[in-house]
C-alpha atoms as a PDB file:
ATOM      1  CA  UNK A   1     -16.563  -1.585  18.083  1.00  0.00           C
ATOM      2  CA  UNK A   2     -17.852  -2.607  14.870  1.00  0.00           C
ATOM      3  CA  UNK A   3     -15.720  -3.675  11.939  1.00  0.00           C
ATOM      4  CA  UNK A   4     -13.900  -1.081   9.753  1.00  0.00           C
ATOM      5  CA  UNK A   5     -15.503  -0.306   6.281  1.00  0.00           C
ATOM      6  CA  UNK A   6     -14.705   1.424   3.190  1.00  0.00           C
ATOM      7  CA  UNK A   7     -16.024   2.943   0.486  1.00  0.00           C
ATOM      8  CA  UNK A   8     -13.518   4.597  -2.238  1.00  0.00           C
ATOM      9  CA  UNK A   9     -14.731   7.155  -5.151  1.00  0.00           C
ATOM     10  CA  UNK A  10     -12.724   8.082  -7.869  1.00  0.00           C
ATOM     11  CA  UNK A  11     -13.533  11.248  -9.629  1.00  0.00           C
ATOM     12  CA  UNK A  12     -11.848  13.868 -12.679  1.00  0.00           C
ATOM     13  CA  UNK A  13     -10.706  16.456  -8.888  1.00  0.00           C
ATOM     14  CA  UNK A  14     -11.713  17.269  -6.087  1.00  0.00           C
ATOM     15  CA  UNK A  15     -11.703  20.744  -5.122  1.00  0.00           C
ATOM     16  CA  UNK A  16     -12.774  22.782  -1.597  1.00  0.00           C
ATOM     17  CA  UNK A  17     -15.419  24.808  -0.470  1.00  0.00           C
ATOM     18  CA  UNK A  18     -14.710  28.192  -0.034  1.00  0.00           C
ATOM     19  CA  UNK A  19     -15.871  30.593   3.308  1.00  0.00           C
ATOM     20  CA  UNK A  20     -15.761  30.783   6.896  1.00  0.00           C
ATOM     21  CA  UNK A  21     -16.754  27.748   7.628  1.00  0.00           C
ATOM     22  CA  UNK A  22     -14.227  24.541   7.822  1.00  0.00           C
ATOM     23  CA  UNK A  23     -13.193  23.585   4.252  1.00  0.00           C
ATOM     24  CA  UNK A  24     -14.980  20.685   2.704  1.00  0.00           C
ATOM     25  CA  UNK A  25     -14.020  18.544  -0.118  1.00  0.00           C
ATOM     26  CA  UNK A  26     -16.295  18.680  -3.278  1.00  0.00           C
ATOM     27  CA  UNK A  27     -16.046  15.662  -5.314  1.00  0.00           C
ATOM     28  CA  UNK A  28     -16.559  16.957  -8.919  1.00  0.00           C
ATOM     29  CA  UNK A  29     -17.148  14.499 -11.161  1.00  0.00           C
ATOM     30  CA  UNK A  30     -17.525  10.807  -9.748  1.00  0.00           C
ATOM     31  CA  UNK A  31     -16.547   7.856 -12.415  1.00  0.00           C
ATOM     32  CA  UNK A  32     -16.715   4.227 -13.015  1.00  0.00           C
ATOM     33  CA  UNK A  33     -15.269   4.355 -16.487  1.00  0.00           C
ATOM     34  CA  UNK A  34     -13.010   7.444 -17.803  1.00  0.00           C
ATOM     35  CA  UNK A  35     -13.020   8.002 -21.541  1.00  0.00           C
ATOM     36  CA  UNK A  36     -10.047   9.272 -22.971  1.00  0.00           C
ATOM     37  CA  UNK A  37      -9.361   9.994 -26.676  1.00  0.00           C
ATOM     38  CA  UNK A  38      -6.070   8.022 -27.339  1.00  0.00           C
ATOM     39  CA  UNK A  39      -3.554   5.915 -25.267  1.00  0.00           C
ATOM     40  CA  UNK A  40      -1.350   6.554 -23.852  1.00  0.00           C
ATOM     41  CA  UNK A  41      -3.176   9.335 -21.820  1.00  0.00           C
ATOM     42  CA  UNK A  42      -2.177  11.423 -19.030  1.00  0.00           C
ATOM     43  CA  UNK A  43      -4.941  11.892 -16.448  1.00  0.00           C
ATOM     44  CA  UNK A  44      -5.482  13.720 -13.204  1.00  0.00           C
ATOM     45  CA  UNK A  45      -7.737  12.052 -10.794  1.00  0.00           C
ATOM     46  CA  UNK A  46      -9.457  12.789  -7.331  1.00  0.00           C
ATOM     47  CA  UNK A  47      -9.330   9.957  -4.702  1.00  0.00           C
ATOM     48  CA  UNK A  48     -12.195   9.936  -2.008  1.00  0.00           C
ATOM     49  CA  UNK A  49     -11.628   7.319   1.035  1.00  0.00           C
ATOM     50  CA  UNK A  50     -14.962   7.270   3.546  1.00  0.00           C
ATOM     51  CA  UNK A  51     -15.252   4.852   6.269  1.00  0.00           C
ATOM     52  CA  UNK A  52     -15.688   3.844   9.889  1.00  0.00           C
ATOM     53  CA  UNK A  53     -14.742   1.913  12.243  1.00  0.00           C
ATOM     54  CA  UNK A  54     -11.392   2.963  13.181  1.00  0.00           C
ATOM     55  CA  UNK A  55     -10.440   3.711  16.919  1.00  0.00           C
ATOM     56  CA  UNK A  56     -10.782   7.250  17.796  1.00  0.00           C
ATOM     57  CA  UNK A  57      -8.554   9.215  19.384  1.00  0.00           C
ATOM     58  CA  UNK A  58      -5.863   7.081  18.512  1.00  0.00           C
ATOM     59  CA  UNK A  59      -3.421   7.072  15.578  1.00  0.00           C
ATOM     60  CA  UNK A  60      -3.558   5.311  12.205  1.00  0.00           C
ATOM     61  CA  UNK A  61      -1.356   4.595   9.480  1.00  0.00           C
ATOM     62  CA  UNK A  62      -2.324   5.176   5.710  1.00  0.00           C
ATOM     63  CA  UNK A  63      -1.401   5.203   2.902  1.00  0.00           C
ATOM     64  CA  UNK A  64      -2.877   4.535  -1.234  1.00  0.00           C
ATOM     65  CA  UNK A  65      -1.740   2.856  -4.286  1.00  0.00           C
ATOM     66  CA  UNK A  66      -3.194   2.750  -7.832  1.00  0.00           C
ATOM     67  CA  UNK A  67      -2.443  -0.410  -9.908  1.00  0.00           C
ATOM     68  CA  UNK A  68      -2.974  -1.916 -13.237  1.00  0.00           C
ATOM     69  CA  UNK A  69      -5.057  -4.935 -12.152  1.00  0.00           C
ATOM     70  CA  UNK A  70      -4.000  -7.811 -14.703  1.00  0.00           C
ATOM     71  CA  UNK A  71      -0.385  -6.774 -14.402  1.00  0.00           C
ATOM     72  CA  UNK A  72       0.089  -5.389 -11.108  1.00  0.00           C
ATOM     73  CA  UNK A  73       1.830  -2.266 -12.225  1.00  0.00           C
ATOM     74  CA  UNK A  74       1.752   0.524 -10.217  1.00  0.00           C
ATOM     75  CA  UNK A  75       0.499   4.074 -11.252  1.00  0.00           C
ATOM     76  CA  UNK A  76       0.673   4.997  -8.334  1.00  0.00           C
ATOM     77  CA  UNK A  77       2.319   4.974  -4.361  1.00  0.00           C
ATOM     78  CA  UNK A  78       1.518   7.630  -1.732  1.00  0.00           C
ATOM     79  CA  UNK A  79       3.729   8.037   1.281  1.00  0.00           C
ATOM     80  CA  UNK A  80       2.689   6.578   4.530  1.00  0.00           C
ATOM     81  CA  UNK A  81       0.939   9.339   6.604  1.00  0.00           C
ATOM     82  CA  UNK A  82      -0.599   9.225   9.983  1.00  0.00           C
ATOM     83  CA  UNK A  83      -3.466  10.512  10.893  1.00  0.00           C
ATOM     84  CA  UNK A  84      -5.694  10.269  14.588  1.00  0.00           C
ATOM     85  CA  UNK A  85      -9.447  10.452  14.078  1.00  0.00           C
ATOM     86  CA  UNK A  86     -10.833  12.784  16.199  1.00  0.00           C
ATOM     87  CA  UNK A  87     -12.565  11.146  19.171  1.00  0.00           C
ATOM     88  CA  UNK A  88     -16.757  10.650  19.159  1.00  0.00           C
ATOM     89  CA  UNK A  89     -16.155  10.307  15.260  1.00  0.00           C
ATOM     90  CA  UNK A  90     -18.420   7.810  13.564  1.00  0.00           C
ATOM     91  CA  UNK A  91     -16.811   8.428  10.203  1.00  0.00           C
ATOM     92  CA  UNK A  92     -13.232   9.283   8.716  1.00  0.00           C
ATOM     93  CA  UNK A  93     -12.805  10.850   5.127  1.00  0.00           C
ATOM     94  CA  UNK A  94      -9.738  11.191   2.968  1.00  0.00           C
ATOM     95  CA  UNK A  95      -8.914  12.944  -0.076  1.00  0.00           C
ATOM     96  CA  UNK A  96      -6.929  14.225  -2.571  1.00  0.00           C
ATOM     97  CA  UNK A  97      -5.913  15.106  -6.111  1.00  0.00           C
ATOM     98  CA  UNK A  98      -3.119  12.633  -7.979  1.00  0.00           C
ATOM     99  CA  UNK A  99      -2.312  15.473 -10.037  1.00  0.00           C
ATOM    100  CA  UNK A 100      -1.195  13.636 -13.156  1.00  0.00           C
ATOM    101  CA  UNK A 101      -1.293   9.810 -13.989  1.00  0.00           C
ATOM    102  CA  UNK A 102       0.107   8.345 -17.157  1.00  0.00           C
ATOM    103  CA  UNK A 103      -2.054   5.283 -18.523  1.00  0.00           C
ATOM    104  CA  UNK A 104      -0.101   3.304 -20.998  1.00  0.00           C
ATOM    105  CA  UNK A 105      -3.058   1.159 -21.544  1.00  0.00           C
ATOM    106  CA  UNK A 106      -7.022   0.621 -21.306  1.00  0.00           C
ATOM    107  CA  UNK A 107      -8.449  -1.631 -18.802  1.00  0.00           C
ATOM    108  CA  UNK A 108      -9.551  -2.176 -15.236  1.00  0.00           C
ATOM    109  CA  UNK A 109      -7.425  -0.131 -12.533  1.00  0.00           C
ATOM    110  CA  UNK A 110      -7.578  -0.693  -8.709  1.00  0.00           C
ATOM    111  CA  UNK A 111      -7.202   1.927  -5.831  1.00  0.00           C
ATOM    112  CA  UNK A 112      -5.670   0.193  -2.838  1.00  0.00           C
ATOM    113  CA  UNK A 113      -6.275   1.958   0.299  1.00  0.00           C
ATOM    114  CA  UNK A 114      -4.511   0.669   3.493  1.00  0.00           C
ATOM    115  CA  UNK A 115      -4.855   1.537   7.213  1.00  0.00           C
ATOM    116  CA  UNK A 116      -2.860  -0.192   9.596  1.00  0.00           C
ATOM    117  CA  UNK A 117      -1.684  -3.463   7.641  1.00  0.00           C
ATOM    118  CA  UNK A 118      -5.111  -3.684   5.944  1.00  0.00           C
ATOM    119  CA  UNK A 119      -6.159  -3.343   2.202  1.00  0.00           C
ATOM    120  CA  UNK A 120      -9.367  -1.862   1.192  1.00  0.00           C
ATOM    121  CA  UNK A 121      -9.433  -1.535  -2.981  1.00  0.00           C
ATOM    122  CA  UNK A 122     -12.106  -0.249  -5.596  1.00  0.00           C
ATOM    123  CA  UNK A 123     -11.815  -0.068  -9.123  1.00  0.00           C
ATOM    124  CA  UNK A 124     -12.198   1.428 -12.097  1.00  0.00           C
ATOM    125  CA  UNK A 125     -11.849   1.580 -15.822  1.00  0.00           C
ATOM    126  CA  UNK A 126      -9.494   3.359 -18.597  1.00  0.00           C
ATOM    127  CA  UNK A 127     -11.422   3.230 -22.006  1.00  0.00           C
ATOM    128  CA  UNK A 128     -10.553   4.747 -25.283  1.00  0.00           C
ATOM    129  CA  UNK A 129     -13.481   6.513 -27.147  1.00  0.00           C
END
């Protein structure tokens, strides 16, 4: 078993692939630093969580916050969900869209991701233009 890892993107949505074929998330847009015109701004984001590691077949709890990082605000909370990763699976991917976020304020932002008691966190960055 070899240790879980984590890689988080941030981008303006994601949206899915359309056909017969299973749905796939698109990632449109992928950012370290969003512009905006003026604070405060009101955003919509797309959260991307890849990794491995985790126990197949067995069931895992998630769940994702977005922070302020020199005040520890939070932006955001998801619920806790669980999810089982499909057994033989060398990866597990996560998304979704945060439909609207209100930034009060420029600076660096974290995405906290945690499975099972453990954090996994990213950043990015809020700039004005």
């Amino acid at each position: 078993m070899r240790d879980v890892e984590v890689k988080i993107i941030v981008s303006d949505k994601l949206i899915t692939t359309d056909g017969d074929a299973p749905q796939l998330p698109v990632i449109v847009a992928p950012a370290i630093i969003f512009k905006v015109d003026k604070i405060p701004a009101a955003l919509p984001l797309g959260i991307t969580f890849i990794g491995t590691g985790l126990d197949d077949g067995k069931q895992h709890e998630f769940s994702f916050r977005i922070i302020k990082k020199d005040n520890q605000k939070t932006l955001f909370q998801s619920p806790i969900s669980n999810i089982s990763i499909p057994v033989g699976s060398a990866n597990f991917v996560f998304s979704g869209n945060v439909n609207i976020l209100d930034f009060q304020e420029t600076g660096r932002y974290h995405v906290i991701f945690t499975i099972d008691n453990e954090d996994y966190e990213d950043h990015f960055y809020i700039e004005e233009v």
